[in-house]
Protein backbone atom coordinates (compact mmCIF):
# COMPACT_ATOMS: atom_id res chain seq x y z
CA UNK A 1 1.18 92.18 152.54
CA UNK A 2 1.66 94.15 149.20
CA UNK A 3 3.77 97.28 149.71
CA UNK A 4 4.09 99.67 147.07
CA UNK A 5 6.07 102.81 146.92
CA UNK A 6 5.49 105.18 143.32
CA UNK A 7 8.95 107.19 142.33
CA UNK A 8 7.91 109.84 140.15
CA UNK A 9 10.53 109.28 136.40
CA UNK A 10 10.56 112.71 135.33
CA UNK A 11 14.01 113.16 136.69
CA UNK A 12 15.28 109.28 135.75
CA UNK A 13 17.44 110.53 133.19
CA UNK A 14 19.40 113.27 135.71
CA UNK A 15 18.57 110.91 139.05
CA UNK A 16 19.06 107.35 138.02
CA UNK A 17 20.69 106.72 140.63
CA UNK A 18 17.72 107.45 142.95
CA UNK A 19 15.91 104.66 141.54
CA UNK A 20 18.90 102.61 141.13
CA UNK A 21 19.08 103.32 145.37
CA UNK A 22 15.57 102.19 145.76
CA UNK A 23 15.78 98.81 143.72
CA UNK A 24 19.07 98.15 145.50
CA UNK A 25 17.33 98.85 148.95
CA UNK A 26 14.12 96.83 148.71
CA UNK A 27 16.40 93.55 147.78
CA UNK A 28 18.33 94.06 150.75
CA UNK A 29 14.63 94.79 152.42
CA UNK A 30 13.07 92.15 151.10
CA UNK A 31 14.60 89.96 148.57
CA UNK A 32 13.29 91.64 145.30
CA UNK A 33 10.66 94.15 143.90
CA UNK A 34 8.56 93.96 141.07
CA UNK A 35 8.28 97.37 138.72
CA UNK A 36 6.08 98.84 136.24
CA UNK A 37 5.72 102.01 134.68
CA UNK A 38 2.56 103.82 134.86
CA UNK A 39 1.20 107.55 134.56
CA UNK A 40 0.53 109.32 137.81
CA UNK A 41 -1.52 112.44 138.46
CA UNK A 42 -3.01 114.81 140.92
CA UNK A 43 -4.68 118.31 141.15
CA UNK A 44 -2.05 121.40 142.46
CA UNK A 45 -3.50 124.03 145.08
CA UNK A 46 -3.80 126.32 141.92
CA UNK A 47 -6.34 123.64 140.39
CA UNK A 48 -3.96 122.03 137.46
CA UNK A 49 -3.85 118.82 136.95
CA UNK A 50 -0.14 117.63 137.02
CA UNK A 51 0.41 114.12 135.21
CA UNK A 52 3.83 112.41 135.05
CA UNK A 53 5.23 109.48 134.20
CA UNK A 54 6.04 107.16 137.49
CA UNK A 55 7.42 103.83 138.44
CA UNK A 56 5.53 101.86 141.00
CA UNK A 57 7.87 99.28 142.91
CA UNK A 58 6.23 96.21 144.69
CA UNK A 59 7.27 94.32 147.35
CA UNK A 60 5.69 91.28 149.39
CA UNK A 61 6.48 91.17 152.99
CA UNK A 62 5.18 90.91 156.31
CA UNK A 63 2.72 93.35 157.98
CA UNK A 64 3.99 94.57 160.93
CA UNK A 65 4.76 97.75 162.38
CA UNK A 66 8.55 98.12 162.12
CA UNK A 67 8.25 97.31 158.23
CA UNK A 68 5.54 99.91 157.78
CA UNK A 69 7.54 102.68 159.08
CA UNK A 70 11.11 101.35 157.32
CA UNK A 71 8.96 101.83 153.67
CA UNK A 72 7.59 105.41 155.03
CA UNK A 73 11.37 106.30 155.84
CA UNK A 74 12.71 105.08 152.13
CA UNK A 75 9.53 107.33 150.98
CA UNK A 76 10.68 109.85 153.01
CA UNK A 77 14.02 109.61 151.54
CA UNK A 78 13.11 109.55 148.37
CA UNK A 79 10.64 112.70 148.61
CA UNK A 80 13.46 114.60 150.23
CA UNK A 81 15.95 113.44 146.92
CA UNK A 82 13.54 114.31 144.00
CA UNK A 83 12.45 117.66 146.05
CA UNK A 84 8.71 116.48 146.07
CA UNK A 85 6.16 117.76 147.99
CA UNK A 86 4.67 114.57 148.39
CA UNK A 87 5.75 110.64 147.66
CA UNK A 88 2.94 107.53 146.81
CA UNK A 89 3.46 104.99 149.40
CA UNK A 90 0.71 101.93 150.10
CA UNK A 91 0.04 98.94 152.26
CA UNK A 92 -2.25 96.28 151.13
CA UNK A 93 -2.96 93.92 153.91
CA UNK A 94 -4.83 91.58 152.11
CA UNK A 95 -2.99 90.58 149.26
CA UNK A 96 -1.39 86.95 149.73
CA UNK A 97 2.07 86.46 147.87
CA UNK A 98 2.30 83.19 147.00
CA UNK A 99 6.10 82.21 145.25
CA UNK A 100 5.17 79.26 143.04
């Protein structure tokens, strides 16, 4: 499975070491991650569109249960340290990681 998890960067300068927490956590996980940059966006209850710069973190691993819900409780984590009301977080079941 392909797990990813999308930390917002607008607070990377002040909150480095979030990020730095979450690369550090998903090697322990899972033996590495794979990040890019990308631009993120999404309409507030007042009907503005909000865009921000993001960093999406991947991570191949198993699909089971107890994995699912260790990546919602990092997301959870890291919603609670940014003070966001919400934090990207998906499961792709179908992708096979192959390490060639």
């Amino acid at each position: 499975m392909l797990a990813t998890l999308i930390v917002p960067q607008a607070t990377l300068a002040t909150n480095a070491s979030i990020h730095e927490n979450v690369r550090d956590w998903l090697c322990d996980q899972f033996g590495g991650f794979t990040a890019h940059d990308a631009t993120g966006g999404w309409k507030a209850p007042g009907g503005a569109v909000i865009v921000e710069p993001v960093t999406c973190y991947d991570v191949a691993c198993e699909d089971t249960a107890e994995i699912r819900e260790r990546l919602r409780t990092m997301a959870r984590r890291v919603k609670a340290d940014l003070g966001q009301e919400c934090v990207y977080l998906a499961f792709n079941p179908s992708v096979q990681v192959e390490f060639i």
